[in-house]
Every structure is written in structure tokens, then in C-alpha cells.
C-alpha atoms as a PDB file:
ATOM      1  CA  UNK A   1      12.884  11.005  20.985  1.00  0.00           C
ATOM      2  CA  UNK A   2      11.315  12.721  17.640  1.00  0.00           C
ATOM      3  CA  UNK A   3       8.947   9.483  16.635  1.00  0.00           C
ATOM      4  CA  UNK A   4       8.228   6.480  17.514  1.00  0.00           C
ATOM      5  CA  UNK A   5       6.500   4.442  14.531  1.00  0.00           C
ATOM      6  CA  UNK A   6       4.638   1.474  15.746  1.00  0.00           C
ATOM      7  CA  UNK A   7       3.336  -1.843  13.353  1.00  0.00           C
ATOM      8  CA  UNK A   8      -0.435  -2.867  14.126  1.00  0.00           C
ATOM      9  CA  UNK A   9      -0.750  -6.295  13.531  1.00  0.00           C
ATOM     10  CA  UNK A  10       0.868  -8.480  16.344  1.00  0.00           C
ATOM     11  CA  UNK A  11       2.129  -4.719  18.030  1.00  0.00           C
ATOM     12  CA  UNK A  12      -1.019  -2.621  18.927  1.00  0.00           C
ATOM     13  CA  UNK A  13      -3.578  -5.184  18.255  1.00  0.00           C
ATOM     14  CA  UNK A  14      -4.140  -9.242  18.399  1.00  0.00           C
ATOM     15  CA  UNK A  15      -6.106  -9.926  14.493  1.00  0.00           C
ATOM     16  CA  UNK A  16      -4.545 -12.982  15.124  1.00  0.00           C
ATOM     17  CA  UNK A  17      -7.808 -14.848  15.051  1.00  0.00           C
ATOM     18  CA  UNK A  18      -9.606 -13.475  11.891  1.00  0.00           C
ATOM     19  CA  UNK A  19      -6.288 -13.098   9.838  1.00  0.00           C
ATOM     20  CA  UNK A  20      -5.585 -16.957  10.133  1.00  0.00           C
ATOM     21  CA  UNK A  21      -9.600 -17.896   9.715  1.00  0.00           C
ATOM     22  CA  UNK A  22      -9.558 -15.467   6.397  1.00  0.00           C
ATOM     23  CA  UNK A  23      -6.390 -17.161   5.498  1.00  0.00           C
ATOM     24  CA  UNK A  24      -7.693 -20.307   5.708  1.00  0.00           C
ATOM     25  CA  UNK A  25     -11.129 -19.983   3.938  1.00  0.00           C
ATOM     26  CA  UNK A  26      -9.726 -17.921   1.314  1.00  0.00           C
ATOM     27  CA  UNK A  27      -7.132 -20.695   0.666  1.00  0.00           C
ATOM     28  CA  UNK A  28      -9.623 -23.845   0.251  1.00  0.00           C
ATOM     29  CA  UNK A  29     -12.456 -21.559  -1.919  1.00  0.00           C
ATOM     30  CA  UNK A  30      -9.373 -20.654  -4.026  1.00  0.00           C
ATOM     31  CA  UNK A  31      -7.787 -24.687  -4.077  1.00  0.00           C
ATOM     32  CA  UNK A  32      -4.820 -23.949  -2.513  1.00  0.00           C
ATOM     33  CA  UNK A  33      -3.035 -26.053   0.355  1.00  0.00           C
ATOM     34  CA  UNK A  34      -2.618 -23.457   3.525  1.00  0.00           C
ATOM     35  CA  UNK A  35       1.285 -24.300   5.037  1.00  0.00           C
ATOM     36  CA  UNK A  36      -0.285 -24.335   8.983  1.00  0.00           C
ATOM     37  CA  UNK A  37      -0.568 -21.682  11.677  1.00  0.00           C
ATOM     38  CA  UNK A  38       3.004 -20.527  12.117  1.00  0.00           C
ATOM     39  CA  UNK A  39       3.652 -19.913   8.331  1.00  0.00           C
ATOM     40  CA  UNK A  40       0.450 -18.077   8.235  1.00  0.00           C
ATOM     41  CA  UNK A  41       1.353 -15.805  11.230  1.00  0.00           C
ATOM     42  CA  UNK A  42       4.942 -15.694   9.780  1.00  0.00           C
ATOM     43  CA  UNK A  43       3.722 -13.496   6.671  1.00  0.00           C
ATOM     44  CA  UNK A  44       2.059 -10.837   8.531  1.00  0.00           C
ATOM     45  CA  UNK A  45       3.217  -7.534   8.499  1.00  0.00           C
ATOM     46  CA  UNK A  46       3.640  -8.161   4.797  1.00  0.00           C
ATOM     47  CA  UNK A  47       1.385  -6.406   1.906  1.00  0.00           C
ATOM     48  CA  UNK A  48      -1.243  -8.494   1.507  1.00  0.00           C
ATOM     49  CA  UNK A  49      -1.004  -9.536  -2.068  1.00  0.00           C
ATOM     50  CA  UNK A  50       3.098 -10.358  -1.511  1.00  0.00           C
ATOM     51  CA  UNK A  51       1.615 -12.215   1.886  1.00  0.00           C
ATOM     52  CA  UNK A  52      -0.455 -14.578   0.355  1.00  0.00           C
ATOM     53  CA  UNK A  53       1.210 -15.078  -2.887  1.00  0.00           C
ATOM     54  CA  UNK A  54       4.237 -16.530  -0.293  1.00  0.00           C
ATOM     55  CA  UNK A  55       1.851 -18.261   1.891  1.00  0.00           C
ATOM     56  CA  UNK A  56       0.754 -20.319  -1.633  1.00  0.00           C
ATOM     57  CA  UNK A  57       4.084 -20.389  -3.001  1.00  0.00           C
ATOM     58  CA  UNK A  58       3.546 -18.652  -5.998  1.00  0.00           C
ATOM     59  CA  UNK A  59       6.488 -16.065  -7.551  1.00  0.00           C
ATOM     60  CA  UNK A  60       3.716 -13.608  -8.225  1.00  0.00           C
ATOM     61  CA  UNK A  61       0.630 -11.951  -7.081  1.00  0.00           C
ATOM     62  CA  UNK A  62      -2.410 -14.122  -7.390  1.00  0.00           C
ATOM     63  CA  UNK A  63      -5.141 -11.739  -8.254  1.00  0.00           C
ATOM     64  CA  UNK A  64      -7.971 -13.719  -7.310  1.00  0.00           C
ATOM     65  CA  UNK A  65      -6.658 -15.497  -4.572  1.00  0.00           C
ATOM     66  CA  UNK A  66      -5.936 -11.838  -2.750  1.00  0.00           C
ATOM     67  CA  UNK A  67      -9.944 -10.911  -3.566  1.00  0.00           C
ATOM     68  CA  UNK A  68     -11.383 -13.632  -1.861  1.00  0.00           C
ATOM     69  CA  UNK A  69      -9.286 -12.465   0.934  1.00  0.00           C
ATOM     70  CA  UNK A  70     -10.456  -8.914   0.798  1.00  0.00           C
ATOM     71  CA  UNK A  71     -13.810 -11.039   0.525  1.00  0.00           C
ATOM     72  CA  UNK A  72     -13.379 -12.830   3.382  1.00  0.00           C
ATOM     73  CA  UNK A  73     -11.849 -11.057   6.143  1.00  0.00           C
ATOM     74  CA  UNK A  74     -14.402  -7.926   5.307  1.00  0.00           C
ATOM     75  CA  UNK A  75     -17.367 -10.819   5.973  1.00  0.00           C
ATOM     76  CA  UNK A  76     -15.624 -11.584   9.050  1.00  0.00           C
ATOM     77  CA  UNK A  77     -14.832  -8.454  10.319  1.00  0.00           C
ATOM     78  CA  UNK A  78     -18.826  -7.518   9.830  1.00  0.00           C
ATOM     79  CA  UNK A  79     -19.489 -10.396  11.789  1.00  0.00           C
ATOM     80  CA  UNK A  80     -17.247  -9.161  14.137  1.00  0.00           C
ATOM     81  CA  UNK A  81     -18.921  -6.222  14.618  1.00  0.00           C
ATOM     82  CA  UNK A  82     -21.830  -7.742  14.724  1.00  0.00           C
ATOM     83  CA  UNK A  83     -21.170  -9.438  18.160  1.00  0.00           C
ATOM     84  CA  UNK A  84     -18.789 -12.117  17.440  1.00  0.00           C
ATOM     85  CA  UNK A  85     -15.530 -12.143  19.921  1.00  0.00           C
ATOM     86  CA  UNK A  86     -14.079 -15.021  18.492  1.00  0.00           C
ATOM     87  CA  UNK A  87     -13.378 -12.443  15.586  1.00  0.00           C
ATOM     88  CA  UNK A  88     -12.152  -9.548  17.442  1.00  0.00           C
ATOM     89  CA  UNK A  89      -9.038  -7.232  16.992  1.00  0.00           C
ATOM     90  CA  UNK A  90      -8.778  -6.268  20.737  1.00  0.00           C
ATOM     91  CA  UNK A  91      -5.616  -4.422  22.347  1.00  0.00           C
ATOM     92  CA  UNK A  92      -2.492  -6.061  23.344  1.00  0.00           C
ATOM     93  CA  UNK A  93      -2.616  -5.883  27.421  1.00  0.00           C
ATOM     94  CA  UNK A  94      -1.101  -2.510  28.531  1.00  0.00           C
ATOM     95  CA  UNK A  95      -1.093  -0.762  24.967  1.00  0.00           C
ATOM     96  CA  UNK A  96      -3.671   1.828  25.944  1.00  0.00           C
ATOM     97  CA  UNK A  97      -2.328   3.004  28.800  1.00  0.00           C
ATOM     98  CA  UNK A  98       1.567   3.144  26.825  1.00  0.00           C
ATOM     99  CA  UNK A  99       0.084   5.393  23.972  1.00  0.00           C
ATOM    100  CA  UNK A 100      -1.775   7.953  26.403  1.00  0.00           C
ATOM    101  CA  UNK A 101       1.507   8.054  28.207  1.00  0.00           C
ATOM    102  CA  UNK A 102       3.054   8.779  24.968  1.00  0.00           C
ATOM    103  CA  UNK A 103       0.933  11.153  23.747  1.00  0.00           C
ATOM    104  CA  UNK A 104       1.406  13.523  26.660  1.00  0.00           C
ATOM    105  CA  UNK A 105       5.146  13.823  25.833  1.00  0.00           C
ATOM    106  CA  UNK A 106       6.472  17.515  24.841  1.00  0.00           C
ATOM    107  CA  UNK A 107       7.878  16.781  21.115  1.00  0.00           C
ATOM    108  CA  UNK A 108       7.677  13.424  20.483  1.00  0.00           C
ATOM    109  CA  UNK A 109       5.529  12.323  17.623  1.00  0.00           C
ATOM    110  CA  UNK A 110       3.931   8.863  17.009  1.00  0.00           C
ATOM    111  CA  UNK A 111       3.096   6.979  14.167  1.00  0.00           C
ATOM    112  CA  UNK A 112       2.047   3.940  11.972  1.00  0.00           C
ATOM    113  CA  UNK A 113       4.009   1.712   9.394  1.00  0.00           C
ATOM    114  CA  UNK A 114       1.258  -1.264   8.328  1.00  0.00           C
ATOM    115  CA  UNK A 115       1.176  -3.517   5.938  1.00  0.00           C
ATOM    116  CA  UNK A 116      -2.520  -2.669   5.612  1.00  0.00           C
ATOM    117  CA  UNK A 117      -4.107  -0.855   3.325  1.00  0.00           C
ATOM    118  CA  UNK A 118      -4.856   3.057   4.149  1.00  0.00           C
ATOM    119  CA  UNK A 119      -8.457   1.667   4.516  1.00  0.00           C
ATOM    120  CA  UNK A 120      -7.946  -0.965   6.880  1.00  0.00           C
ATOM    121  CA  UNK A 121      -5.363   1.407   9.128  1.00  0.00           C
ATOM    122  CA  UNK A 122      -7.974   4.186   9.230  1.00  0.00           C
ATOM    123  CA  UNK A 123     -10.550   1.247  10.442  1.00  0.00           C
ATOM    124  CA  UNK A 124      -8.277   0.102  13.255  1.00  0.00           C
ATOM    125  CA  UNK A 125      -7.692   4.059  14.253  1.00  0.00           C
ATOM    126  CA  UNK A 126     -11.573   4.883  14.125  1.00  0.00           C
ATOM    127  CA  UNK A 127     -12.553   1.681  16.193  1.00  0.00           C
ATOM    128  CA  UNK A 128      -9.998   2.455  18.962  1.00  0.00           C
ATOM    129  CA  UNK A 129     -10.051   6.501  19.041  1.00  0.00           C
ATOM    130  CA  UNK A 130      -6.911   7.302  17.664  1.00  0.00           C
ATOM    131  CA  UNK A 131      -8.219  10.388  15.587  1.00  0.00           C
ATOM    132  CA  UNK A 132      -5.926  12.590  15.970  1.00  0.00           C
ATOM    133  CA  UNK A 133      -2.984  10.455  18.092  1.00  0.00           C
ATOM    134  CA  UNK A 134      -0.870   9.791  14.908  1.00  0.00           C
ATOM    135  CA  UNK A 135       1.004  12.670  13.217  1.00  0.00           C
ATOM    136  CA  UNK A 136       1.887  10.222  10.308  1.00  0.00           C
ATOM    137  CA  UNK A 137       0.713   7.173   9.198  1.00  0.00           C
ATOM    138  CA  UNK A 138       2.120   4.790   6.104  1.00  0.00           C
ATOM    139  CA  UNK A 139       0.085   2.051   4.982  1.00  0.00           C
ATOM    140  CA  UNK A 140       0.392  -0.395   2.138  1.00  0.00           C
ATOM    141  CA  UNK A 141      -1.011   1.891  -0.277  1.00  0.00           C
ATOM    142  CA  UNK A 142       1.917   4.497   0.493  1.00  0.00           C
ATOM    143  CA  UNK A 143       5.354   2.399  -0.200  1.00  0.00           C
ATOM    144  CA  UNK A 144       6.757  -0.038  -1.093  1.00  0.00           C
ATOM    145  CA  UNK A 145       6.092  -3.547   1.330  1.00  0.00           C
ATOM    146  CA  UNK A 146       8.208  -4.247   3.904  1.00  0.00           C
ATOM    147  CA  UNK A 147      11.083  -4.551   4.807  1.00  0.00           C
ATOM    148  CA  UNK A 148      11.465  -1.963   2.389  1.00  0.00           C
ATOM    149  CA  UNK A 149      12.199   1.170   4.455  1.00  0.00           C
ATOM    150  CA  UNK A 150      10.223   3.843   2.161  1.00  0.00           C
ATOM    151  CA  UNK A 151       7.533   3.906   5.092  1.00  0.00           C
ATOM    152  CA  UNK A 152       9.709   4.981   7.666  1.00  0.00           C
ATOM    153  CA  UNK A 153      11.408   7.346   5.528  1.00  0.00           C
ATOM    154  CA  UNK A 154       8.170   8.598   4.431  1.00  0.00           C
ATOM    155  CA  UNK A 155       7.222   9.255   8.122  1.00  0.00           C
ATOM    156  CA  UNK A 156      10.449  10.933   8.757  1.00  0.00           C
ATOM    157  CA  UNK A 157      10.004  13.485   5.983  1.00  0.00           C
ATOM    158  CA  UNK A 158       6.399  13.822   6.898  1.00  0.00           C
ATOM    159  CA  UNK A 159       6.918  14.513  10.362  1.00  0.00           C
ATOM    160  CA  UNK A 160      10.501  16.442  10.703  1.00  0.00           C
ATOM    161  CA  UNK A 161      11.857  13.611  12.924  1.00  0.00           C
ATOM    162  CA  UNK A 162      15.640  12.490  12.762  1.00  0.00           C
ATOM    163  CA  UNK A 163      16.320   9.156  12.174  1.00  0.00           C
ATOM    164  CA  UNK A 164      18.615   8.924  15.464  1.00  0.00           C
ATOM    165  CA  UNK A 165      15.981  10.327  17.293  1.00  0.00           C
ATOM    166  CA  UNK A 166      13.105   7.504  16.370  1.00  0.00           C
ATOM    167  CA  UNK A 167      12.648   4.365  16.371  1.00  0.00           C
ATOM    168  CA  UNK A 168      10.002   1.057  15.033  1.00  0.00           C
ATOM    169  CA  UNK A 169       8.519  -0.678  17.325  1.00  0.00           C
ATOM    170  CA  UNK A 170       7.137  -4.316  15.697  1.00  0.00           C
ATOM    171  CA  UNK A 171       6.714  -8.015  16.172  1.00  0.00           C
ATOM    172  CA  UNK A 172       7.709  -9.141  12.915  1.00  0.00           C
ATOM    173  CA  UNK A 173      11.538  -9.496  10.723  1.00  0.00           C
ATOM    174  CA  UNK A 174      10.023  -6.744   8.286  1.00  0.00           C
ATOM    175  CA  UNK A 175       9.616  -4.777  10.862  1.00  0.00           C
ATOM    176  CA  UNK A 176      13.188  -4.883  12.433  1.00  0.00           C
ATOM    177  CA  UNK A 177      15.190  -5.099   8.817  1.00  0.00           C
ATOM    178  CA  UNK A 178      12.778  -2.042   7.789  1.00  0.00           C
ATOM    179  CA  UNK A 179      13.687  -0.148  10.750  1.00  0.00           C
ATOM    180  CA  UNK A 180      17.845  -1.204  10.524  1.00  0.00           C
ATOM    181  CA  UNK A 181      17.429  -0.126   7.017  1.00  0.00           C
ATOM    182  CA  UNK A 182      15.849   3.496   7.645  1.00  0.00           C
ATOM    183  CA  UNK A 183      18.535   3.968  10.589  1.00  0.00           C
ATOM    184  CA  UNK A 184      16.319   4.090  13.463  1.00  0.00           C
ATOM    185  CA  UNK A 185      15.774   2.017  16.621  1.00  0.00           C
ATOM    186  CA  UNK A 186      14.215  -1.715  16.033  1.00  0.00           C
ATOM    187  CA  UNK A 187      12.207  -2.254  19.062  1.00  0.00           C
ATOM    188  CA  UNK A 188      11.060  -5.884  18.882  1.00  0.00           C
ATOM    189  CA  UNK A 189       7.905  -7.200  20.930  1.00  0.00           C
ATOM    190  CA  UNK A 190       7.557 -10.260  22.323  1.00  0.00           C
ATOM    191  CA  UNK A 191       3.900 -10.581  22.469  1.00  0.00           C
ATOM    192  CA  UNK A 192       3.425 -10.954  18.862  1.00  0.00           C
ATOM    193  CA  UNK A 193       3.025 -13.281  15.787  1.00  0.00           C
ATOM    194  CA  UNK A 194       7.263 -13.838  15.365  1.00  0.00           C
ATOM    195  CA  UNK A 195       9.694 -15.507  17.843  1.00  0.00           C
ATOM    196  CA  UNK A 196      10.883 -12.418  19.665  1.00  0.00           C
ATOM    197  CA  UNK A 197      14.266 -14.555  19.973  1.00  0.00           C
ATOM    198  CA  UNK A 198      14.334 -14.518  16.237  1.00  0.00           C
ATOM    199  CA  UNK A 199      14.429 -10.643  15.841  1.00  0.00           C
ATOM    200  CA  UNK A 200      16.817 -10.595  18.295  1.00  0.00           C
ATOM    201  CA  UNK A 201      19.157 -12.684  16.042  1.00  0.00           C
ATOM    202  CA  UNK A 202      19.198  -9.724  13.313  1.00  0.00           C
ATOM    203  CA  UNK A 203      20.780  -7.195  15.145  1.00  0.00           C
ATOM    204  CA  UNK A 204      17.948  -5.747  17.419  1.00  0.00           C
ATOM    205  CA  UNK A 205      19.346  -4.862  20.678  1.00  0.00           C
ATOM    206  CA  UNK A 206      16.129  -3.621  22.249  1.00  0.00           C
ATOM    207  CA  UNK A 207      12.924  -5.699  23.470  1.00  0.00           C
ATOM    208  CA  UNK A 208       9.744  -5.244  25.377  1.00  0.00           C
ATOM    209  CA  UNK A 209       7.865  -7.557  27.283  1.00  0.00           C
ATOM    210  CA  UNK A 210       4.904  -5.431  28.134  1.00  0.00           C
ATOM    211  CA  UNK A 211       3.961  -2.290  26.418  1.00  0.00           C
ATOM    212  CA  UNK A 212       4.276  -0.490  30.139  1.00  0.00           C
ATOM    213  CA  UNK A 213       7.910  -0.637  29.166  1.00  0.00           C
ATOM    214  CA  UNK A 214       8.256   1.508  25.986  1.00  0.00           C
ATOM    215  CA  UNK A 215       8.114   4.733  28.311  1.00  0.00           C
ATOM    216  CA  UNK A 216      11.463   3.679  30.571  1.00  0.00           C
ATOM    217  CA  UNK A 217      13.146   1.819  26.765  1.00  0.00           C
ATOM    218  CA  UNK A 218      12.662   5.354  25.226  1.00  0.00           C
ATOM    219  CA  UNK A 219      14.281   7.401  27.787  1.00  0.00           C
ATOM    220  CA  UNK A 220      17.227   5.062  27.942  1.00  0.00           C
ATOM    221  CA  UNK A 221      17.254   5.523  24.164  1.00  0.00           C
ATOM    222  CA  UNK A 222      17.411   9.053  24.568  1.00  0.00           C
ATOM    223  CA  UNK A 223      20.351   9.081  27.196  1.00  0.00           C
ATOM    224  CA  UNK A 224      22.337   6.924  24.659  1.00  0.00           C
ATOM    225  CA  UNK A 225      21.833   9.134  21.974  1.00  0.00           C
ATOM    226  CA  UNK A 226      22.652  12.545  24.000  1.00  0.00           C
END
């Protein structure tokens, strides 16, 4: 394989926890009615603006109601830092391990596609000591939101790689339809905040149960592709 792109949220790392308590503070300050835990997780992956504005159920960007987020989840992720585990953005089991493996591979590339902003990506890269681990990485702030595919195509151009020769790994629909519509491999997860069974139903033909098993998937990939 050229690249393998991976999502963050619900992929690399569990923000489960402090996505859905920003979600929910930001929604009473703001006098909104939050839609419950699995709509909430069902939005991630999304830019944040078009996330919350379909949480609410408004047709457009709420400009106030996406500050208080920003408001909130940087409070929370201070008080994360601070010493608070309920708030933490740990690893997925097995994902360290998968990316040193990875990264010892002659020619093959990794990168990011996030619905975060380059600010948050670059937080989530310093805090695990990834400097250096990504050859690309497209954030909100680069493309359009998923399931757009202009961040995959941007990391294709940026990096060289051929689109049969890389492939998206995610846990979310945005994540597979992006990848389907860039022409690389949708590798769905089942450890993460969307029925894996779900992504399945769109097309994917690939899925990992632990992150131990992207090494073996990506060979396999290779052999079908030679």
C-alpha cells in the first residue's frame, strides 16, 4: 500500500466522553433540546459547525451555539489535563502498537482525515507523539466536511499515493462514503461511535475488530490489488 488515512474520533482515540458532556452543556446554556446519546455519537466525524447545527435541527450553522462548544469542550479538555479521567481521550486498545508497526513499513505513508480543526488534530498528535508519524494530515480547516472526498484527495496529491494503493480507515458513514467517493479502500472499525453493521450496508467489504488486524487486512489488500 501507498497510504493509509485514518479518522481520529471513534478510530485512534475514544473522546467519546467529553464530546457527548460538551454536547450536552453546550446544548442547555444555548436552549436547545439534545436528541440522546446515539444521535450525538451519530454526528461525529462531521465538521463541527454542520455537527451541531444537525444535532439541533437547524438548516444552517448556528454561530453561537458552535462557540459555546468551542467554549466548552476547551474547559473540559483543561480539566482533563488537569487530572480528570472521566474526561480523557485515551487510545483505542491495540492502536499503538498497529501504528509503530506501520510506521516501520518501506513506502507506505500514513495519514489523517478529521473532522477537527487543524488545531485540535495537532493537539491529539502532540499529546500522543505523533510528530513526525503522519506525512499528511487534512483537518476541517482544509476541505470541505465529510463525506466530501476533498480530504482524501488532498492527501493523495500531498503525498504521491495512488488511490488503488490506499485506503480510509474510520468508524463513521462519512468516513466510508468519503473513502468510496475518493476510490480508495473503506476500512470500517467496529470499536467506534457507528454500528459497524451499518457501514457494512454501504458497500464496505473490509472490517477490523482490533487494530492488531490492519497489518494482515493491508497485505491482503495488497495481494488483491497486484
Amino acid at each position: 500500500m501507498d497510504l493509509v488515512i485514518f479518522d481520529l474520533d471513534g478510530t485512534l482515540i475514544d473522546s467519546e466522553k467529553i464530546i457527548l458532556e460538551s454536547q450536552f452543556e453546550t446544548f442547555a446554556r444555548c436552549g436547545f433540546t439534545h436528541p440522546g446519546r446515539e444521535a450525538g455519537l451519530g454526528v461525529i466525524g462531521l465538521t463541527l459547525d454542520i455537527a451541531l447545527m444537525r444535532l439541533a435541527g437547524l438548516t444552517e450553522p448556528d454561530d453561537a451555539l458552535t462557540a459555546t462548544y468551542r467554549e466548552v469542550f476547551g474547559r473540559m479538555r483543561r480539566e482533563a489535563e488537569s487530572g480528570d479521567p472521566a474526561l480523557d481521550e485515551p487510545l483505542f486498545p491495540g492502536v499503538a502498537a498497529m501504528l509503530v508497526d506501520l510506521a516501520a513499513r518501506p513506502g507506505l505513508k500514513l495519514g489523517i482525515a478529521t473532522g477537527k480543526s487543524r488545531r485540535g488534530a495537532d493537539y491529539i498528535v502532540a499529546r500522543h507523539g505523533w510528530e513526525g508519524l503522519f506525512a499528511t494530515i487534512q483537518t476541517a480547516d482544509d476541505a470541505p466536511s465529510k463525506p466530501h472526498p476533498g480530504m482524501i484527495l488532498r492527501a493523495l496529491t500531498e503525498t504521491g499515493a495512488r488511490a488503488e494503493r490506499s485506503a480510509m480507515v474510520g468508524d463513521s458513514s462519512f468516513d466510508m462514503e468519503m473513502a468510496l467517493a475518493a476510490g480508495v479502500a473503506p476500512v470500517a472499525v467496529s470499536w467506534g461511535f457507528q454500528p459497524v453493521a451499518g457501514l457494512m450496508a454501504l458497500g464496505v467489504r473490509h472490517s477490523l475488530t482490533h487494530a492488531g488486524e490492519l497489518p494482515g487486512l493491508l497485505d491482503a489488500l495488497v495481494n488483491e490489488s497486484a
